[in-house]
Protein backbone atom coordinates (compact mmCIF):
# COMPACT_ATOMS: atom_id res chain seq x y z
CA UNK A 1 11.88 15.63 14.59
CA UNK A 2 9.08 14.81 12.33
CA UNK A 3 9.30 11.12 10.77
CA UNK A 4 10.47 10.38 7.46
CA UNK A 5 8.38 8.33 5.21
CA UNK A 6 9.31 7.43 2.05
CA UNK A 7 6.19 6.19 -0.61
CA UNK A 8 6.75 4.13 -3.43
CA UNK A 9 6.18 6.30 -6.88
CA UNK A 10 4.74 5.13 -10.91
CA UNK A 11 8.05 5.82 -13.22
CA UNK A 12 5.59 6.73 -16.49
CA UNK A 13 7.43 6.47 -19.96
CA UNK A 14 5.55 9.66 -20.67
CA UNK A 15 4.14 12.21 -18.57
CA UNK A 16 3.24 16.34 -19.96
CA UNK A 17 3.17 19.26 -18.00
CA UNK A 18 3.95 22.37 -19.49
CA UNK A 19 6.20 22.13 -22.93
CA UNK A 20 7.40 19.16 -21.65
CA UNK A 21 6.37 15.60 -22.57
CA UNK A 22 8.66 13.07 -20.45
CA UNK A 23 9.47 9.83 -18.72
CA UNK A 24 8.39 10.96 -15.17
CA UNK A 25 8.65 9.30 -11.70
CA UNK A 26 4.88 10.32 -10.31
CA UNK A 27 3.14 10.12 -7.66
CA UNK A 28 -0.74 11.29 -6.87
CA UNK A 29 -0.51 14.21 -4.60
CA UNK A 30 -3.12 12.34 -1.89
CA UNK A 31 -0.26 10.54 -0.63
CA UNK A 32 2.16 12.56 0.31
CA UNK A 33 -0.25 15.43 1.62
CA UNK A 34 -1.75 12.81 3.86
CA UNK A 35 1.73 12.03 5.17
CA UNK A 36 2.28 15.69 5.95
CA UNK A 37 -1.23 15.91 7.69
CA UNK A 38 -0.60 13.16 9.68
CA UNK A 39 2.76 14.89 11.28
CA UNK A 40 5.54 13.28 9.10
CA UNK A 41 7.54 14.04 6.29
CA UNK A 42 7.08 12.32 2.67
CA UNK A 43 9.64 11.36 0.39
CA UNK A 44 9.16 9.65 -2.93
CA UNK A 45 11.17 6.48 -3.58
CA UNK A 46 11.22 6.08 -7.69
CA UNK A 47 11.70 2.40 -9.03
CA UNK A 48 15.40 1.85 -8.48
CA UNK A 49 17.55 -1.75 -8.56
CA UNK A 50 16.22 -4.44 -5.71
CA UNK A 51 19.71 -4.30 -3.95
CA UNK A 52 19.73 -0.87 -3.17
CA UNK A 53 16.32 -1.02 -1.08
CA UNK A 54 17.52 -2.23 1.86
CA UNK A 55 20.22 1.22 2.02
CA UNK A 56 17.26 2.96 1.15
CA UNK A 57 14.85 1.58 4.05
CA UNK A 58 17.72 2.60 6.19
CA UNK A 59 17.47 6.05 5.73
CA UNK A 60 13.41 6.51 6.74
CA UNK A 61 11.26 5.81 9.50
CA UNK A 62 8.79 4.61 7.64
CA UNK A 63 7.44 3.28 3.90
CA UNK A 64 4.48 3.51 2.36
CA UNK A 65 3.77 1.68 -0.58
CA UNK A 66 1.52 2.63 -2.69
CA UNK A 67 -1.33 1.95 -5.06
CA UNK A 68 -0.81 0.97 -9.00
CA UNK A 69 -1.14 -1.35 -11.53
CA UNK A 70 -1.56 -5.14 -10.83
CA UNK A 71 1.21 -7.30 -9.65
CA UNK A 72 2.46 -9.76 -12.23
CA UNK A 73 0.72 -13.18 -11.75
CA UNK A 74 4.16 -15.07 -11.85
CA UNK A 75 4.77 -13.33 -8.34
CA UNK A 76 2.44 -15.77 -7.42
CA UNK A 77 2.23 -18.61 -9.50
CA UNK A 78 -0.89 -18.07 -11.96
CA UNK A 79 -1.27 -17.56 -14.85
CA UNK A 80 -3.23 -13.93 -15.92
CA UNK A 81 -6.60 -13.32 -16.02
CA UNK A 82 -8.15 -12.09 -19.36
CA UNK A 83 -8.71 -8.71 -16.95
CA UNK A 84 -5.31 -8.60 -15.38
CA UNK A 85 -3.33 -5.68 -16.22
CA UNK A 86 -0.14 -5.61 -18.27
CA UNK A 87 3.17 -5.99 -16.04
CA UNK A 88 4.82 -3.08 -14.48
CA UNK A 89 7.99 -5.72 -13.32
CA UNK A 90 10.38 -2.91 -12.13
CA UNK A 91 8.25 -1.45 -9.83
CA UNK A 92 7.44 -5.04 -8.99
CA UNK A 93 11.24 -6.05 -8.21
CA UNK A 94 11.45 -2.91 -6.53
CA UNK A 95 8.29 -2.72 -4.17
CA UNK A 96 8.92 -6.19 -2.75
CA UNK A 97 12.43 -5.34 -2.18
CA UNK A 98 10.89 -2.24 -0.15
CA UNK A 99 8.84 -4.85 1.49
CA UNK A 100 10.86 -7.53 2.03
CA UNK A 101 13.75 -4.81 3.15
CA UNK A 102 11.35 -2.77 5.56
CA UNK A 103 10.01 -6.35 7.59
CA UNK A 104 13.42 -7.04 8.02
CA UNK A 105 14.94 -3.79 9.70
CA UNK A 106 11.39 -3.54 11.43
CA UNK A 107 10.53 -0.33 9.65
CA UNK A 108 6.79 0.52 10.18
CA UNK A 109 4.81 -0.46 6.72
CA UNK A 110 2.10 0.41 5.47
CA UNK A 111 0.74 -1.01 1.99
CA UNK A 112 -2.15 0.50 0.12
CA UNK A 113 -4.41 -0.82 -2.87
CA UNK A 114 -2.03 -2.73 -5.15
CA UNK A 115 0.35 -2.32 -1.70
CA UNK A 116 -1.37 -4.21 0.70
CA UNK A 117 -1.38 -7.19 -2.22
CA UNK A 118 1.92 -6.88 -2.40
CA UNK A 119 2.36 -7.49 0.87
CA UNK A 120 0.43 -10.58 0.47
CA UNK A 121 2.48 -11.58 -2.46
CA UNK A 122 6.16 -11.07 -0.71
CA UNK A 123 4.94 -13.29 2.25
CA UNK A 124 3.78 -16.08 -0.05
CA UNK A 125 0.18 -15.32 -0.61
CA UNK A 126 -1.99 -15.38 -3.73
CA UNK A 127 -4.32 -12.73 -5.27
CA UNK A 128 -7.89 -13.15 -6.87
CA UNK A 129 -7.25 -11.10 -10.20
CA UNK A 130 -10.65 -9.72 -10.90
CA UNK A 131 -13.58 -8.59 -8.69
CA UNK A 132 -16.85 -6.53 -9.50
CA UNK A 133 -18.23 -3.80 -7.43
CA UNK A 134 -14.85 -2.40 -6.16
CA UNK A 135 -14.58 0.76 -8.62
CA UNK A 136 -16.78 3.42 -9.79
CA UNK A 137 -18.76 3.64 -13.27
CA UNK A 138 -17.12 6.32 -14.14
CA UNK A 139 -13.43 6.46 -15.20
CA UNK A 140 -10.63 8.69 -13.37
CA UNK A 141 -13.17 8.34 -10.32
CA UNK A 142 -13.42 6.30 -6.88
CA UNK A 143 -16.26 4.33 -5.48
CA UNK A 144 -17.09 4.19 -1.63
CA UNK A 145 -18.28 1.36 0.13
CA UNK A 146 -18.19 0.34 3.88
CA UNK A 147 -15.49 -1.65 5.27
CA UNK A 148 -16.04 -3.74 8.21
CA UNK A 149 -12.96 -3.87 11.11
CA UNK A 150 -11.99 -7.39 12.67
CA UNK A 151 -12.08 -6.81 16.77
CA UNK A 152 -8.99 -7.28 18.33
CA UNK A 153 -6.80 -6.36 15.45
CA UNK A 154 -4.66 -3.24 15.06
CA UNK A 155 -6.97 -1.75 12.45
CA UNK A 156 -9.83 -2.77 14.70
CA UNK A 157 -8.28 -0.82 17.42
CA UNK A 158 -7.39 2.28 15.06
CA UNK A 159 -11.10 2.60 13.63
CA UNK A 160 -13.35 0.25 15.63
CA UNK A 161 -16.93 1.26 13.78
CA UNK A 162 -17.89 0.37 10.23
CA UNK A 163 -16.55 3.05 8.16
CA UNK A 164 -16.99 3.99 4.04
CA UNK A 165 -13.57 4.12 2.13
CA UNK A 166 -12.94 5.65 -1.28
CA UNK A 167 -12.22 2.06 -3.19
CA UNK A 168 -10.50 1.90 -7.02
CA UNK A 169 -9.48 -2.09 -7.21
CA UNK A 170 -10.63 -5.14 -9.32
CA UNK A 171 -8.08 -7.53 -7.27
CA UNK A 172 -7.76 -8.36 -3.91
CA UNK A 173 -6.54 -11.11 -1.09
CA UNK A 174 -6.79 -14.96 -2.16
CA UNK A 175 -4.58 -17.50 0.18
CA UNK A 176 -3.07 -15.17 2.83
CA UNK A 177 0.51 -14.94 3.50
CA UNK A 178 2.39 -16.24 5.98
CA UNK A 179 1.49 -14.47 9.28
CA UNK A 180 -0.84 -12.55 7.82
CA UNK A 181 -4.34 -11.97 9.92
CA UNK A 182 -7.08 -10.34 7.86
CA UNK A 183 -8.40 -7.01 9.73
CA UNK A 184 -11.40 -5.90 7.62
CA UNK A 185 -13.75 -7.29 4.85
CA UNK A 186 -16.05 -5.66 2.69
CA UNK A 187 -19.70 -6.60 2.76
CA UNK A 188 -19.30 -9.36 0.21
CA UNK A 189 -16.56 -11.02 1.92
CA UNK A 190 -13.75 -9.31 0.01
CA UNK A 191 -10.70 -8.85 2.46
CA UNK A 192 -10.06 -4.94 3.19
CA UNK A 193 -7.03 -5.26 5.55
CA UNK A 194 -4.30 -7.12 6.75
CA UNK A 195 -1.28 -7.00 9.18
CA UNK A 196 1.13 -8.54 11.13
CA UNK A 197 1.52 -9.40 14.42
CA UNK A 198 3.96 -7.35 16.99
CA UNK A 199 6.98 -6.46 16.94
CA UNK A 200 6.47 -5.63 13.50
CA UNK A 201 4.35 -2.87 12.26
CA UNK A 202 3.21 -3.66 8.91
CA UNK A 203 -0.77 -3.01 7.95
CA UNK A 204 -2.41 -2.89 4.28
CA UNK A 205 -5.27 -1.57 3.30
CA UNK A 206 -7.35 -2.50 -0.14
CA UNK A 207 -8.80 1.24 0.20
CA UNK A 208 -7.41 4.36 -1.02
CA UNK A 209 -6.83 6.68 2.59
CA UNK A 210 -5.05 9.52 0.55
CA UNK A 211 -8.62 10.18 -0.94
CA UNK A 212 -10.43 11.01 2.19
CA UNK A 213 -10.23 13.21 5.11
CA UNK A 214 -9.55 10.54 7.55
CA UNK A 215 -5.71 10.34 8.55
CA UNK A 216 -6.08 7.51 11.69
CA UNK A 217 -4.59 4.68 9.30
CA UNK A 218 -1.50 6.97 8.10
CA UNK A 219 -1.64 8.87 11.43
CA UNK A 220 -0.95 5.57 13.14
CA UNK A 221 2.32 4.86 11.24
CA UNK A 222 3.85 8.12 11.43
CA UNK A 223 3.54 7.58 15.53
CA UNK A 224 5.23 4.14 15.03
CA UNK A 225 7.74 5.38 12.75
CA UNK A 226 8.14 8.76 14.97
CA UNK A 227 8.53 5.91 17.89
CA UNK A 228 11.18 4.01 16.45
CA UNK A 229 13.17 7.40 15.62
CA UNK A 230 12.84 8.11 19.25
CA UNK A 231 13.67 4.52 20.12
CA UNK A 232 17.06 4.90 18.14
């Protein structure tokens, strides 16, 4: 049986299609065709209550949290930037109950973009709000840069050569979480990836993967999440 991965989705107060203008749960189509290339099957997870995430969790093999708006500063202590986005606080409540709910059972995570600083965030960490050079001059578009791996790391093993992302971000990775081992920077020092040590399977990446051909990052958790199906 293919594995079932369930990625976080944006609930819009107004989205059009047709006739129809309407509060929408939505989700870029990038992530859950790359789950389907990479052998497992995606199902979206719209913002519900915290206490139900941990039933949910239970039900997939493996979560993928995705990119969005920035997390709320008093998630970490600060105070916002003057270029810090305005809070999205239930899909904050309800992404690091995903989190927090997925490290627990030992469900393979992955965390991309706004994801992987979530990550950071549930395990204590702190986020710089605003970097240059991350996005592209022109708006609804992504940027590419080169991301360097860490040797000796599980994203190290999974793509051990410098390789160019497609990056949208202007925050990133301040004071790590607990447990947290950075994987891969960006040229300027910006951190591009982070994970936990074994047994858990938990990896985020500042790049967007579901905008480029490459599956190894989401390939890699569908075989731990097909694993753990097996494993059960």
């Amino acid at each position: 049986m293919k594995p079932l991965i369930g990625i976080s989705t944006y609930l819009e107060k107004s989205a059009a299609w047709g006739v129809w203008e309407l509060p929408a749960a939505l989700l870029p189509a990038g992530y859950p065709r790359i789950v389907q290339r990479a052998g497992g099957l995606a199902a979206m997870l719209p913002p519900d209550g915290p206490d139900t995430a941990a039933s949910v969790v239970a039900r997939l093999d493996g979560v993928v949290i995705a990119g969005g708006p920035d997390v709320e500063p008093v998630r970490y202590g600060a105070e916002p930037h003057p270029r810090t986005g305005p809070p999205a606080r239930e899909r904050d409540a309800w992404e690091l109950a995903l989190i927090d709910a997925a490290l627990a059972s030992g469900t393979p995570l992955l965390g991309i973009c706004r994801g992987m600083q979530l990550l950071n965030v549930a395990l204590g960490g702190t986020l710089v709000q605003h970097v240059e050079g991350h996005t592209s001059p022109v708006k609804g578009t992504f940027g590419e840069h080169p991301v360097k791996p860490v040797p000796g790391t599980r994203y190290g093993a999974l793509v051990p050569e410098e390789f160019a992302v497609p990056t949208h971000h202007h925050q990133t990775v301040d004071r790590l979480g607990e447990g947290l081992t950075v994987s891969a920077f960006a040229a300027d020092g910006t951190v591009e990836a982070v994970e936990l040590p074994e047994p858990h399977w938990a990896l985020g990446v500042q790049w967007h993967p579901e905008m480029a051909d490459d599956t190894r990052v989401v390939s890699a958790l569908v075989r731990a999440a097909a694993s753990r199906t097996v494993g059960t």
